[in-house]
Structure formats: C-alpha cells, structure tokens
Protein backbone atom coordinates (compact mmCIF):
# COMPACT_ATOMS: atom_id res chain seq x y z
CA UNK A 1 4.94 85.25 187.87
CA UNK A 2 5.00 88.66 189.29
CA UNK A 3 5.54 92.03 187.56
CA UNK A 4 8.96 92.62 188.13
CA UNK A 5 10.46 89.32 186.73
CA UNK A 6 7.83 90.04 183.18
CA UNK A 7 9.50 93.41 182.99
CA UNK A 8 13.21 91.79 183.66
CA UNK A 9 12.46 89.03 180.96
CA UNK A 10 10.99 91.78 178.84
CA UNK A 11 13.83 94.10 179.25
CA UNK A 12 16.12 91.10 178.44
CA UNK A 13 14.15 89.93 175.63
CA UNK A 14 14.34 92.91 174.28
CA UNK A 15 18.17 93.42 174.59
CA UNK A 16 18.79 90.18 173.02
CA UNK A 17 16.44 90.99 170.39
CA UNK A 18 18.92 94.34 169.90
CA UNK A 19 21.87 92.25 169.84
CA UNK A 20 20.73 90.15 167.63
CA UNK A 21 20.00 92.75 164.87
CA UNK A 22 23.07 94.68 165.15
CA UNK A 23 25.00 91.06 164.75
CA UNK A 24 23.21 90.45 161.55
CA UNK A 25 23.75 94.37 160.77
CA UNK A 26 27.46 94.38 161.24
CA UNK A 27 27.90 90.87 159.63
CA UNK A 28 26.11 92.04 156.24
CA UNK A 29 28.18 95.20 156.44
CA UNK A 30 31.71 92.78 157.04
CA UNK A 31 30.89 91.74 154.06
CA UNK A 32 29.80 94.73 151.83
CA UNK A 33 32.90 96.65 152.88
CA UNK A 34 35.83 94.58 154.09
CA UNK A 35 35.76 91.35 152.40
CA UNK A 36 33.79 92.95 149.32
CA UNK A 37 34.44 92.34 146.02
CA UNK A 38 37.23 95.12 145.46
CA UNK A 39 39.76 95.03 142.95
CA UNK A 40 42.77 96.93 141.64
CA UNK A 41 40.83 98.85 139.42
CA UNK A 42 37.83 99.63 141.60
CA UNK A 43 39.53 99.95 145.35
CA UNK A 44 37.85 99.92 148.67
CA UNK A 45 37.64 103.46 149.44
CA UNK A 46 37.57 102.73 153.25
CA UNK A 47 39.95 100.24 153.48
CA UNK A 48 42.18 102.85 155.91
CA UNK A 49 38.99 102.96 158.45
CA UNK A 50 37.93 100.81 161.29
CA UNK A 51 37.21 97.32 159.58
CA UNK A 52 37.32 98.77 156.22
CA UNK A 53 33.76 100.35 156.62
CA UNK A 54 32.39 103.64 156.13
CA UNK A 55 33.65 106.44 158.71
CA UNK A 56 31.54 106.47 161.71
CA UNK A 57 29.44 103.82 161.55
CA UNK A 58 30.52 101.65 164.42
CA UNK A 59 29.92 104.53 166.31
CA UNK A 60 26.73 105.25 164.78
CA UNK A 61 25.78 101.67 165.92
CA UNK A 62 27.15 102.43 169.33
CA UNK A 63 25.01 105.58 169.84
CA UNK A 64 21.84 103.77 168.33
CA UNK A 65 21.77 100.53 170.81
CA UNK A 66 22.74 102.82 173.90
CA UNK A 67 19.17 105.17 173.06
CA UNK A 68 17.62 101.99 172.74
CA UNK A 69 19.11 100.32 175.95
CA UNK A 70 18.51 103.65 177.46
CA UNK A 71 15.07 103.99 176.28
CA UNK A 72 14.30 100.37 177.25
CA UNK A 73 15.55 100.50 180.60
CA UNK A 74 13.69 103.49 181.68
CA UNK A 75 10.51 101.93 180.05
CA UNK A 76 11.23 99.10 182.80
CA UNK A 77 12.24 101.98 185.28
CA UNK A 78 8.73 103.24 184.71
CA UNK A 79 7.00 99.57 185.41
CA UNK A 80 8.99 98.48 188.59
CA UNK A 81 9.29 100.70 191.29
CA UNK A 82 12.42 100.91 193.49
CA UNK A 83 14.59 99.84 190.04
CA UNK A 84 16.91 102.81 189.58
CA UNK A 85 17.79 102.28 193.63
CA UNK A 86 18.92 98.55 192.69
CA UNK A 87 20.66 99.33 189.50
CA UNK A 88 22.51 102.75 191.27
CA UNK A 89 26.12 102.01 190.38
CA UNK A 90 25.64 100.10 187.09
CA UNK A 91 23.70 103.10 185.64
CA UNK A 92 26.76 105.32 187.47
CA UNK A 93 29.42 103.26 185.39
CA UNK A 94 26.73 103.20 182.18
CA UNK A 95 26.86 107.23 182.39
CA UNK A 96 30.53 107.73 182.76
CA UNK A 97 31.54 105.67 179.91
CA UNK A 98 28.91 107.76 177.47
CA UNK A 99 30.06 110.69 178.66
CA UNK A 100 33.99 109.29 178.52
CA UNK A 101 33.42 108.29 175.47
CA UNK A 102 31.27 111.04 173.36
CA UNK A 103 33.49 113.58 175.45
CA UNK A 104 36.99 112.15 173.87
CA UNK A 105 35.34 112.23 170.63
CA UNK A 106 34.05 115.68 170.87
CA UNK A 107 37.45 116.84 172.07
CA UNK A 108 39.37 115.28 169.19
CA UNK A 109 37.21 117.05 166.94
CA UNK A 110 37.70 120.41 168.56
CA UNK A 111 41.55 120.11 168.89
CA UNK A 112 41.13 118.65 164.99
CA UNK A 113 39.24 121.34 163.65
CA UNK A 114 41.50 124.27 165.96
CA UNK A 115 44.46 122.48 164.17
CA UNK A 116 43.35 123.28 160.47
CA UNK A 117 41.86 126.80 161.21
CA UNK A 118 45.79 127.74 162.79
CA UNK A 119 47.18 125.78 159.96
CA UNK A 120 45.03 127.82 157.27
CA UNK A 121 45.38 131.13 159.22
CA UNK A 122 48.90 130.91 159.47
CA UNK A 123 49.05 129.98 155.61
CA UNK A 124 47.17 133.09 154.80
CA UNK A 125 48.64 135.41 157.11
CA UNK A 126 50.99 138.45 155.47
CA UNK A 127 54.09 136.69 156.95
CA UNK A 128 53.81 133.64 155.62
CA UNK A 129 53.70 135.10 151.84
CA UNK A 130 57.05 136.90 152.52
C-alpha cells in the first residue's frame, strides 16, 4: 500500500467518522426538540424554527464539519503532494458554496438589522410624534 491511498482511506475514514457523529448528534437533538415531550402547558419554544430546534444550530453544525473537512483535507494536502492540482475544481465548487452561503447569511443580517435601525429611527424622529 503506498502513501497516497493510507492518506485517501485516512481522509475517508475520517469523514465517515464525522458523519457518523453529527448523525447521532442531530438524531438525539430530533428528539430533545421536535418530537420532545411538550405539552399545552409547557410549549416548544422553537417549534417556529428549522425542525423545531434551537436557532442556528443546523448551521452551527454546518460550519463545524466544513472546519473539520477543511482541516482534514489540508492535513492530507500536506501528506500527498500534487493533491490540490487533482482536486482543483471540487475545492473551486467547495469555496463558492461557503462563500454563497455565509455571504447570503451575512447579507440577510445586514439588510435585517438596517431594517430595525430605519424602523426605530423613523419612530423616534420629531415627525413621527406629530
């Protein structure tokens, strides 16, 4: 076996590995927060978000397993020369939808945030009291 297929089954090991864990992650927190034991009285306070969970933690998920895929594959990018030159496009494709992604999120924020400070400026502004 030479040192470029240990890396790959490694790398792939370790991915699966990953996967694995945020499975059993995401299952235990299926059940926590959307099939939990809510009632009338005591209400799932998320039950408007994504799955029913907590704001922001699919995402959270998301950002953690692309450090570690990142971190992982330039581990392997370290150990087998000529890598980056095979995997070109893929990592293209890998960068653009981060930067799609986190960018669309960072935008909605802004125009969220903009929205509110207008709304509250406009609210406290001597016209509006007249």
């Amino acid at each position: 076996m030479n040192a470029d297929s240990w890396v790959f089954q490694a790398v792939f090991a370790g991915v699966g590995a990953w996967l694995l864990v945020m499975t059993v992650v995401f299952v235990r927190l299926l059940g926590k927060y959307t099939f939990g034991k809510w009632t009338a009285d005591n209400p799932n306070p998320y039950a408007k978000e994504t799955f029913a969970m907590p704001r922001g933690v699919l995402r959270g998920m998301l950002t953690l397993s692309l450090l570690y895929a990142v971190i992982l594959f330039e581990v392997a990018n370290i150990q087998t020369t000529g890598l980056e030159a095979r995997m070109e496009q893929l990592l293209t494709a890998f960068q653009m939808m981060i930067a799609f992604y986190f960018g669309s999120k960072v935008m909605h924020h802004i125009t969220k945030a903009d929205e509110r400070k207008t709304t509250a400026f406009a609210e406290s502004s001597p016209e509006a009291k007249e």
